[in-house]
PDB file of N, CA and C in Angstrom:
ATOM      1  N   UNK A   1      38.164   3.559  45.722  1.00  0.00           N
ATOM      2  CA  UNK A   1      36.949   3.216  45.003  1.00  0.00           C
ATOM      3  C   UNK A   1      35.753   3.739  45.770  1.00  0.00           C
ATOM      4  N   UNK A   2      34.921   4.644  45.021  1.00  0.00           N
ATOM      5  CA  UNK A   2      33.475   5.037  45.678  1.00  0.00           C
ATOM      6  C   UNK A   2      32.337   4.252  45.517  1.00  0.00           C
ATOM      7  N   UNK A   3      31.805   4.145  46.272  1.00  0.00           N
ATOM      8  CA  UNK A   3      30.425   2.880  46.335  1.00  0.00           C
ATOM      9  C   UNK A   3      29.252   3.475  46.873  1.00  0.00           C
ATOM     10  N   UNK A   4      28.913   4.638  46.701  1.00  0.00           N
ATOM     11  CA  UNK A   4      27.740   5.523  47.194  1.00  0.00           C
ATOM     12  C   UNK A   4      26.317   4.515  46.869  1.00  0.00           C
ATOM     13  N   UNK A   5      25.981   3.827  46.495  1.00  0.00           N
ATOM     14  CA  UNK A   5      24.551   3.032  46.070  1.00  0.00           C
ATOM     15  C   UNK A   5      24.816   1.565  46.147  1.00  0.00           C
ATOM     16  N   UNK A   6      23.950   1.071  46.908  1.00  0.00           N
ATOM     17  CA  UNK A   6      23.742  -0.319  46.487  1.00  0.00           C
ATOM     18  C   UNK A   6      22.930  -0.796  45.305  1.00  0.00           C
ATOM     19  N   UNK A   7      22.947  -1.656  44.431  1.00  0.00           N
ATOM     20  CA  UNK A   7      22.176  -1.943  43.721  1.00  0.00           C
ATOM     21  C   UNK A   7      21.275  -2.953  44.070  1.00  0.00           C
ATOM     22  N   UNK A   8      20.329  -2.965  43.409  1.00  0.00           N
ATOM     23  CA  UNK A   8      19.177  -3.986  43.524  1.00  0.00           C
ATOM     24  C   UNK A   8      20.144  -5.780  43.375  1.00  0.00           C
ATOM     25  N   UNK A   9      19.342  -6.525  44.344  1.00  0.00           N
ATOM     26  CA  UNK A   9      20.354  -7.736  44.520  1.00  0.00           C
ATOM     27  C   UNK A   9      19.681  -9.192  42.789  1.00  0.00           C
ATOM     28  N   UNK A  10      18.592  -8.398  42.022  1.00  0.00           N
ATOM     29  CA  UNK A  10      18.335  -9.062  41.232  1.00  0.00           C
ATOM     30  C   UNK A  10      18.874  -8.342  39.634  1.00  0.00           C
ATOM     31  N   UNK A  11      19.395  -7.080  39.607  1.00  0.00           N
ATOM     32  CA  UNK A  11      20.151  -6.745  38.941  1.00  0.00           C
ATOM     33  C   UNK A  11      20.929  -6.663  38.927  1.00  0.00           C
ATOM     34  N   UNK A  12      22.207  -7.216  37.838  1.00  0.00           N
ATOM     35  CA  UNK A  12      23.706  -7.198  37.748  1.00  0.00           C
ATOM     36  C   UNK A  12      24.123  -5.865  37.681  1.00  0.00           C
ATOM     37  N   UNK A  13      24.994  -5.842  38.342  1.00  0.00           N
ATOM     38  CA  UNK A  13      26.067  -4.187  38.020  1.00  0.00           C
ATOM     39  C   UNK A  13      27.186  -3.953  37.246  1.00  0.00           C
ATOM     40  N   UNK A  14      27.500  -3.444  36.154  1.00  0.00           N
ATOM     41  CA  UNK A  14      27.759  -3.884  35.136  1.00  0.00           C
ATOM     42  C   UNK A  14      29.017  -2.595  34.661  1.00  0.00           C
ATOM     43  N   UNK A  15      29.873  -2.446  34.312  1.00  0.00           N
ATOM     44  CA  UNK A  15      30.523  -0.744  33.553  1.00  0.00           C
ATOM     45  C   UNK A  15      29.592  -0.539  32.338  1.00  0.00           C
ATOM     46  N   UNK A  16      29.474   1.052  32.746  1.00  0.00           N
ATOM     47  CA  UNK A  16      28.839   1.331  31.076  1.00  0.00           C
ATOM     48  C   UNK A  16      28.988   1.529  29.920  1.00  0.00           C
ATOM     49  N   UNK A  17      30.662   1.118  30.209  1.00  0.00           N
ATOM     50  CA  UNK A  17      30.667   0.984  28.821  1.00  0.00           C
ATOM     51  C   UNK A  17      30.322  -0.577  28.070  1.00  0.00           C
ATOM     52  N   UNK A  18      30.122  -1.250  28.707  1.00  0.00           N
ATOM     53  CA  UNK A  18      29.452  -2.694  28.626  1.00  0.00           C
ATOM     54  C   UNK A  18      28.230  -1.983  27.821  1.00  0.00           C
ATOM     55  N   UNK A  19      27.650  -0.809  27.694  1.00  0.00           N
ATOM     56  CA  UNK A  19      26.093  -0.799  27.683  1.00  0.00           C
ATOM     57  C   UNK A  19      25.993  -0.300  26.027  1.00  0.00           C
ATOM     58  N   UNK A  20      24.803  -0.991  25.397  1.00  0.00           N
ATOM     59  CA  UNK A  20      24.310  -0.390  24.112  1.00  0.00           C
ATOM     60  C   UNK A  20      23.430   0.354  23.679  1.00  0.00           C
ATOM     61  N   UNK A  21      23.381   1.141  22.520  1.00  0.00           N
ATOM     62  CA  UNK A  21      22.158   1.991  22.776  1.00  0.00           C
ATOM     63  C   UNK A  21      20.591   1.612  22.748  1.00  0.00           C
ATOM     64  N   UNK A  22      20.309   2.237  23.288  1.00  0.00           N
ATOM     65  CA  UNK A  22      18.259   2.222  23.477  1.00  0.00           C
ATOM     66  C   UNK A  22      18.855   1.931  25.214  1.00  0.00           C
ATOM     67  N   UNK A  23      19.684   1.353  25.642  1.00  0.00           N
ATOM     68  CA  UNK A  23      19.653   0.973  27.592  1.00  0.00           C
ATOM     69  C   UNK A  23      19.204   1.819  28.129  1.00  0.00           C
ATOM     70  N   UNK A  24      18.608   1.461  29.187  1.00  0.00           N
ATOM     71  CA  UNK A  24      17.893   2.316  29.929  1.00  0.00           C
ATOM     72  C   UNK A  24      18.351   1.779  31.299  1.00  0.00           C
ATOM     73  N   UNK A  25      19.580   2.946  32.122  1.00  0.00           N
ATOM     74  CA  UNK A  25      20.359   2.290  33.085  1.00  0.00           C
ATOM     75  C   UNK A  25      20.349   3.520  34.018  1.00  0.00           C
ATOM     76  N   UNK A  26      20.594   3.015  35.197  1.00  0.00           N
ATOM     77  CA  UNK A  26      20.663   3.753  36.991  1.00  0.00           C
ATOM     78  C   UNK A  26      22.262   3.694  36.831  1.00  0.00           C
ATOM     79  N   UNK A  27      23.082   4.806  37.167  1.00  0.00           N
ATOM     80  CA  UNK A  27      24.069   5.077  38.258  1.00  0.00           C
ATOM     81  C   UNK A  27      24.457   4.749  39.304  1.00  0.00           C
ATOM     82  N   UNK A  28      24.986   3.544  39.592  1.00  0.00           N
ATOM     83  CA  UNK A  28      25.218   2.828  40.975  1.00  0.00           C
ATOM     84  C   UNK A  28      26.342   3.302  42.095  1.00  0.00           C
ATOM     85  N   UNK A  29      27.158   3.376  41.339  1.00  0.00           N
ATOM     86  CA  UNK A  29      28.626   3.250  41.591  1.00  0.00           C
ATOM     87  C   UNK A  29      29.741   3.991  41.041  1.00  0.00           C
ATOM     88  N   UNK A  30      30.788   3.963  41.424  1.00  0.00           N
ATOM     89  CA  UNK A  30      32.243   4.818  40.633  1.00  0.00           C
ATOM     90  C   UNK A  30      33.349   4.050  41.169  1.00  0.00           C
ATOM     91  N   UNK A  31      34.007   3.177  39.827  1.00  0.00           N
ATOM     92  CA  UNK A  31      35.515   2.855  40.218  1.00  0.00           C
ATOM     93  C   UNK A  31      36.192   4.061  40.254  1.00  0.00           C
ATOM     94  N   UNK A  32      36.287   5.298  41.156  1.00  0.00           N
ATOM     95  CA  UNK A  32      37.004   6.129  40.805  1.00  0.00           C
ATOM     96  C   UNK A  32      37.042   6.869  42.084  1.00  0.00           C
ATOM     97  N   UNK A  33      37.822   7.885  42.127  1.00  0.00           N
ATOM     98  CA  UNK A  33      37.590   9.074  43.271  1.00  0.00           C
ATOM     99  C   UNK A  33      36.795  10.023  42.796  1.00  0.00           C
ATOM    100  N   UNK A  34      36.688  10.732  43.879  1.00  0.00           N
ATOM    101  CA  UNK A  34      36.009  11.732  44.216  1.00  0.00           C
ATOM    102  C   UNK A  34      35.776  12.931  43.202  1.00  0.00           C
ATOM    103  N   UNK A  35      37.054  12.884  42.320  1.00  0.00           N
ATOM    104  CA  UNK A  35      37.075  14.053  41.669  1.00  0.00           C
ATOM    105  C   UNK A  35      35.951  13.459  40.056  1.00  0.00           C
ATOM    106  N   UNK A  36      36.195  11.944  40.142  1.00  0.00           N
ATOM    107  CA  UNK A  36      34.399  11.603  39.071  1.00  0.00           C
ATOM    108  C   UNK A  36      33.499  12.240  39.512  1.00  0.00           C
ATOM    109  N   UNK A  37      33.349  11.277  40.644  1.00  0.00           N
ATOM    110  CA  UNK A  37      31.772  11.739  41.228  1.00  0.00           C
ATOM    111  C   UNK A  37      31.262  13.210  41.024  1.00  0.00           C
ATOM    112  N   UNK A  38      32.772  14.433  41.489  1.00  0.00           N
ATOM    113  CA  UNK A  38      32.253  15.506  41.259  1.00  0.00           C
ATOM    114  C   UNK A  38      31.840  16.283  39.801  1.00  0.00           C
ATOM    115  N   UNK A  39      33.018  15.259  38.996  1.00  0.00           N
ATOM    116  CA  UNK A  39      32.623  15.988  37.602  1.00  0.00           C
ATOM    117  C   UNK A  39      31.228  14.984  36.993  1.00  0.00           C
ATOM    118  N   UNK A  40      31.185  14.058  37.420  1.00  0.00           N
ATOM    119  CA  UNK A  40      29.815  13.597  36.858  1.00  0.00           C
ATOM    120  C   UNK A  40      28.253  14.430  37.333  1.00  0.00           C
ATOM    121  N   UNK A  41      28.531  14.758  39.151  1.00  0.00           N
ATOM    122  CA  UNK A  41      27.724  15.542  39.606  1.00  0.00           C
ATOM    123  C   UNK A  41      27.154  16.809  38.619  1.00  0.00           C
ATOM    124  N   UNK A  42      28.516  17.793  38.331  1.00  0.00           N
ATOM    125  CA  UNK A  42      28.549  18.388  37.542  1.00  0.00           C
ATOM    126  C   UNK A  42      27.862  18.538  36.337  1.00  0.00           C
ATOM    127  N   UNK A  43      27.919  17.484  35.856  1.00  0.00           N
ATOM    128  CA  UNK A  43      26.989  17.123  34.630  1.00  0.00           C
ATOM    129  C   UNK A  43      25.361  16.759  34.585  1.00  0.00           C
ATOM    130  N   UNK A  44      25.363  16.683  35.816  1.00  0.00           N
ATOM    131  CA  UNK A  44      24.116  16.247  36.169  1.00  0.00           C
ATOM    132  C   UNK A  44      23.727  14.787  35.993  1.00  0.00           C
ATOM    133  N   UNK A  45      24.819  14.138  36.200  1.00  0.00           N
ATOM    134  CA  UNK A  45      24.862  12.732  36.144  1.00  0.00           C
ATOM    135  C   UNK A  45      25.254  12.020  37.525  1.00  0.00           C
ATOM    136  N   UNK A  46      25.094  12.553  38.563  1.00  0.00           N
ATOM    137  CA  UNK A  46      25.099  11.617  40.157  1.00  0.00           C
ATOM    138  C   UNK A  46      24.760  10.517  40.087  1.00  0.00           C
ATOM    139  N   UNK A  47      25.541   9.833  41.199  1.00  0.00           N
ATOM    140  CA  UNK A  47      24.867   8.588  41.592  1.00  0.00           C
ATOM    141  C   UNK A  47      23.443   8.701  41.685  1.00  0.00           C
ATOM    142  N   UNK A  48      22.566   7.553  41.182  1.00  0.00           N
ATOM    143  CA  UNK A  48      21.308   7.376  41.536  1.00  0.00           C
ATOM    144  C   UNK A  48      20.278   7.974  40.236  1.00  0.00           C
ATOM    145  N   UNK A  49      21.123   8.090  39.416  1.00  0.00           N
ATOM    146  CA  UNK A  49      20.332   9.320  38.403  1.00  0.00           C
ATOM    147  C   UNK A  49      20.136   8.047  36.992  1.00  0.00           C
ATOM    148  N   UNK A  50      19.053   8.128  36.604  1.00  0.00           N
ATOM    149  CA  UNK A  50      18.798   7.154  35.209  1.00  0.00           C
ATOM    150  C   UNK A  50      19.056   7.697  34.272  1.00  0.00           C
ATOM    151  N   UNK A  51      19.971   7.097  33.639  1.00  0.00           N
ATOM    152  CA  UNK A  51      20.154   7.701  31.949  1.00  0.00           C
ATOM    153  C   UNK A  51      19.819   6.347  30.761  1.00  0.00           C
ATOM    154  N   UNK A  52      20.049   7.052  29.686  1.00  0.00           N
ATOM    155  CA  UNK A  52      19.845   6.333  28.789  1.00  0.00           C
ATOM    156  C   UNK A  52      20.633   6.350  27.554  1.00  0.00           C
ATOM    157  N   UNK A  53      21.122   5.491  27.368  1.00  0.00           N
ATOM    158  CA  UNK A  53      22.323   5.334  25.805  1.00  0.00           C
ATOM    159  C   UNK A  53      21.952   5.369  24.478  1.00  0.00           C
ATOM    160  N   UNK A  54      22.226   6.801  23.810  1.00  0.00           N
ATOM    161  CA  UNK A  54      21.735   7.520  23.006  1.00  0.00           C
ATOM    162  C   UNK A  54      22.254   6.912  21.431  1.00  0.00           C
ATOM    163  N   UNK A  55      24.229   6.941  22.048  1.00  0.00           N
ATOM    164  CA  UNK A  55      24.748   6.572  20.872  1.00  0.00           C
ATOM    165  C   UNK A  55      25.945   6.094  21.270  1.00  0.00           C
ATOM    166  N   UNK A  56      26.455   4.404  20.493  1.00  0.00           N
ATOM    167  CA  UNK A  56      28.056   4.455  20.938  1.00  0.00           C
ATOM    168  C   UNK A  56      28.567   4.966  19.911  1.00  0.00           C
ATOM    169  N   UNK A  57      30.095   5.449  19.943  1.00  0.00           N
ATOM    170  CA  UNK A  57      30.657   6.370  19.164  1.00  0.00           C
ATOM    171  C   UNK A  57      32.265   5.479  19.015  1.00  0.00           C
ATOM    172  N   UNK A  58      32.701   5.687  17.709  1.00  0.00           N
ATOM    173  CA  UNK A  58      33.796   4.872  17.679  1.00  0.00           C
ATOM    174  C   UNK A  58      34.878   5.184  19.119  1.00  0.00           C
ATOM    175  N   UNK A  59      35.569   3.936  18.848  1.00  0.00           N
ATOM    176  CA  UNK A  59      36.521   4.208  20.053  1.00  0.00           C
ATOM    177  C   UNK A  59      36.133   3.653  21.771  1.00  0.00           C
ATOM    178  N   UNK A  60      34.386   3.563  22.124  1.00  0.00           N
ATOM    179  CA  UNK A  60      34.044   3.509  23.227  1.00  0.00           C
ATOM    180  C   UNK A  60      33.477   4.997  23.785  1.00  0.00           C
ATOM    181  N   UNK A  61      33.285   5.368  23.304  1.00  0.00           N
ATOM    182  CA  UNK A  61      32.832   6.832  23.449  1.00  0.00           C
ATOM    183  C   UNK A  61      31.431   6.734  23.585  1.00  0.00           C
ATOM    184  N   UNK A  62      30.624   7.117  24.542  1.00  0.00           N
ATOM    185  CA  UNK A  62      29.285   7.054  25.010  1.00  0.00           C
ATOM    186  C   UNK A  62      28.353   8.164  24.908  1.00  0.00           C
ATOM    187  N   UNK A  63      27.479   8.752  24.123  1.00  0.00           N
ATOM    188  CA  UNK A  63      26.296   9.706  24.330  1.00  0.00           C
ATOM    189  C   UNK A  63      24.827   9.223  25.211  1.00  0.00           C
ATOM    190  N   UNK A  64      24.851   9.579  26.347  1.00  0.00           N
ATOM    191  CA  UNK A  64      23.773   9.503  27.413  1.00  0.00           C
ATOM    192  C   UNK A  64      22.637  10.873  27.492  1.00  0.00           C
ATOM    193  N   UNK A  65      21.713  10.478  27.657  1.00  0.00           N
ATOM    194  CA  UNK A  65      20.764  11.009  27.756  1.00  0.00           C
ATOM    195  C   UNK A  65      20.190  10.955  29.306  1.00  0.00           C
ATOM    196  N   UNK A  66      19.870  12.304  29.832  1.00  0.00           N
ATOM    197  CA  UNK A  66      19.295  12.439  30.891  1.00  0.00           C
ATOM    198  C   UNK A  66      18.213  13.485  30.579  1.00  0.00           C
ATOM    199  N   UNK A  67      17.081  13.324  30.928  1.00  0.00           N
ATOM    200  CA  UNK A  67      15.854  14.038  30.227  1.00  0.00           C
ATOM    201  C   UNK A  67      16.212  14.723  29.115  1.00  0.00           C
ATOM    202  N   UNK A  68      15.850  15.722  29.074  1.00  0.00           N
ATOM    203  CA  UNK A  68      16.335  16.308  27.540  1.00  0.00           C
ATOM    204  C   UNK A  68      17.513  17.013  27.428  1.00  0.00           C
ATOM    205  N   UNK A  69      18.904  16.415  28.363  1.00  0.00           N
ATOM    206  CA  UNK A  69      20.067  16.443  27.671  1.00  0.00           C
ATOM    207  C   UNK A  69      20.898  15.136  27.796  1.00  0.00           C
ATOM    208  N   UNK A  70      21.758  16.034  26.659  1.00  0.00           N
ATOM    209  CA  UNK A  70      22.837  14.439  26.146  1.00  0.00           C
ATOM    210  C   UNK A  70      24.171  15.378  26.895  1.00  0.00           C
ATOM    211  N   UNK A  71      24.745  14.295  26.711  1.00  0.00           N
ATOM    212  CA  UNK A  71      25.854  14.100  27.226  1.00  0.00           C
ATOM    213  C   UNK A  71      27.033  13.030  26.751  1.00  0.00           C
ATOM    214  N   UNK A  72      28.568  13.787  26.403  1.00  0.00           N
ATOM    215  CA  UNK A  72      29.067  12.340  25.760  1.00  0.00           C
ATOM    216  C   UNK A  72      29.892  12.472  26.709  1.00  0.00           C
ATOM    217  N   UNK A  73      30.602  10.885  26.830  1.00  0.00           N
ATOM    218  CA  UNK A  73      31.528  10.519  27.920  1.00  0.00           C
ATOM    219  C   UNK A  73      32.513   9.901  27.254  1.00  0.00           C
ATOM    220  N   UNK A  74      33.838   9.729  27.443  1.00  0.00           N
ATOM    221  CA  UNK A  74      34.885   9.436  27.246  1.00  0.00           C
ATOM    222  C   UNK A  74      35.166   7.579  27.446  1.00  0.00           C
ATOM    223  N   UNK A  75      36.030   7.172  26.422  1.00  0.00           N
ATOM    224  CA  UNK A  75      35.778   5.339  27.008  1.00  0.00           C
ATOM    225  C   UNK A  75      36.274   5.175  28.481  1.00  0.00           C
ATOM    226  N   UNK A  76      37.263   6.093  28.670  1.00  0.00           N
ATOM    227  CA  UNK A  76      38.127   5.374  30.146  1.00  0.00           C
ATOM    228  C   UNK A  76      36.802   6.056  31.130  1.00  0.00           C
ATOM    229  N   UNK A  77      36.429   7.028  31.128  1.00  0.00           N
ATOM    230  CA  UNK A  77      35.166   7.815  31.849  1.00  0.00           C
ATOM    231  C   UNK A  77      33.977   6.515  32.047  1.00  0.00           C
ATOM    232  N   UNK A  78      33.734   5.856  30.776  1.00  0.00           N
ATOM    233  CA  UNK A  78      32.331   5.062  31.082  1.00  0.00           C
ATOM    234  C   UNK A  78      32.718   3.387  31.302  1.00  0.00           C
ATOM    235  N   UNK A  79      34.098   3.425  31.582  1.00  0.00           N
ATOM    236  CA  UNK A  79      34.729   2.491  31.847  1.00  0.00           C
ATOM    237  C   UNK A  79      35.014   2.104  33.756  1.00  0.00           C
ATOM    238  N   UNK A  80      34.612   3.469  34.168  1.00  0.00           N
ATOM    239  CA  UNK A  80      34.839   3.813  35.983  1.00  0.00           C
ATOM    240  C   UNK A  80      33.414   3.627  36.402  1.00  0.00           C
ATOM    241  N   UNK A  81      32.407   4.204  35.269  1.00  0.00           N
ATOM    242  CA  UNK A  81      30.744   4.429  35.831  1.00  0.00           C
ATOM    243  C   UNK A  81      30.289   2.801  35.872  1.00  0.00           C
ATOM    244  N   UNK A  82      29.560   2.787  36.995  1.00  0.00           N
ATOM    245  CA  UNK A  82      29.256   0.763  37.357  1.00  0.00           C
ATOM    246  C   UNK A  82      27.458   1.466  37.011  1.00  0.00           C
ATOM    247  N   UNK A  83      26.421   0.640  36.578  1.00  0.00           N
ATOM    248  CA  UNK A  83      25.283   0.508  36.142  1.00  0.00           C
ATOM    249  C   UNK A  83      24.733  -0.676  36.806  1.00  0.00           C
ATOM    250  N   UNK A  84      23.532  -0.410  36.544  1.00  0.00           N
ATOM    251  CA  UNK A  84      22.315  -1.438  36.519  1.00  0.00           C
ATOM    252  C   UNK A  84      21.409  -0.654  35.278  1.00  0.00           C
ATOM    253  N   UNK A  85      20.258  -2.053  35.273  1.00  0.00           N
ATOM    254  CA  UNK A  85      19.268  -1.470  34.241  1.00  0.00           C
ATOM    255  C   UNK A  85      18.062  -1.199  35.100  1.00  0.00           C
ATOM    256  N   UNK A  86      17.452  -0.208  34.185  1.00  0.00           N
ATOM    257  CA  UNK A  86      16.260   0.160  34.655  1.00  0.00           C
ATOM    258  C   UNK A  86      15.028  -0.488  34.706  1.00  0.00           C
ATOM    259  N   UNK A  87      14.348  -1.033  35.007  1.00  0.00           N
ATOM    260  CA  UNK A  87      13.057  -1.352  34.899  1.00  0.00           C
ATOM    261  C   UNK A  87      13.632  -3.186  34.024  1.00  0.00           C
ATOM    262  N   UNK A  88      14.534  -2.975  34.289  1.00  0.00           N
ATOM    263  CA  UNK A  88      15.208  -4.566  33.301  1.00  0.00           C
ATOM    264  C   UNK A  88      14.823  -4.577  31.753  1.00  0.00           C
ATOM    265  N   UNK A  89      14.861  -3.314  31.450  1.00  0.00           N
ATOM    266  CA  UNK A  89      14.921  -2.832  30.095  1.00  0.00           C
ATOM    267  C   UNK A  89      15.997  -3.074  29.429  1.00  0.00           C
ATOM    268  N   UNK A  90      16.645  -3.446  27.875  1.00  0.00           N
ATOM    269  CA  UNK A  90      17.877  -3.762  27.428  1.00  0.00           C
ATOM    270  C   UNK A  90      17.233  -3.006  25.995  1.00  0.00           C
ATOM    271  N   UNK A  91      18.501  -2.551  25.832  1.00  0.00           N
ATOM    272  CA  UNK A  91      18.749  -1.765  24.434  1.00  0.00           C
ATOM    273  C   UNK A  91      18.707  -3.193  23.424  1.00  0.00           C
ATOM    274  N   UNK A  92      18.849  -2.314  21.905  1.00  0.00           N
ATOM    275  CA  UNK A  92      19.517  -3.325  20.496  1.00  0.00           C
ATOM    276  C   UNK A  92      20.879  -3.155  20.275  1.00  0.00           C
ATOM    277  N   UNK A  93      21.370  -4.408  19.709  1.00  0.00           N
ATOM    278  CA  UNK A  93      22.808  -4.101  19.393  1.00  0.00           C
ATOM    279  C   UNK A  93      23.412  -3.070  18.250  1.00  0.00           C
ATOM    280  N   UNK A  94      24.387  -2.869  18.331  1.00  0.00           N
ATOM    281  CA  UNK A  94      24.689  -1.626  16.956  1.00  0.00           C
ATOM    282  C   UNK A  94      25.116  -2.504  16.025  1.00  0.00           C
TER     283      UNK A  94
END
């Protein structure tokens, strides 16, 4: 398990796939190895990086937004990524 970030001790850390759209969430963490981190890197989704939940998609399937790109993620994928929220911002439900 990778733990590159601590989170803030007044925000919960949460999987993203827990998360709905409009969230506005930080990158904390990875239940996963190394080879996430690198393909998330990849994407331009690192630890520490704020995104935002664009769209859920049947199944658990996640579209994130990082400035002006999206990005979709897989359920078991946003099921490893650990979150916090941003600014303690919360999306609407679908």
């Amino acid at each position: 398990m990778q733990n590159d970030a601590a989170a803030s001790p007044s925000e919960p850390v949460f999987p993203l796939s827990s998360a709905v759209a409009g969230d506005r969430l930080i990158i904390t963490a990875l239940r996963a190895g190394k080879g996430l981190g690198r393909r998330l890197a990849d994407l331009g989704l690192p630890i520490g990086t704020e995104i935002e939940v664009v769209h859920r998609q049947h199944g658990g399937r996640l579209v994130v937004a990082r400035e002006l790109t999206r990005v979709a993620l897989g359920a078991g994928m946003t099921q490893m990524i650990m979150v916090t929220r941003a600014n303690g911002r919360t999306g609407t439900t679908e």
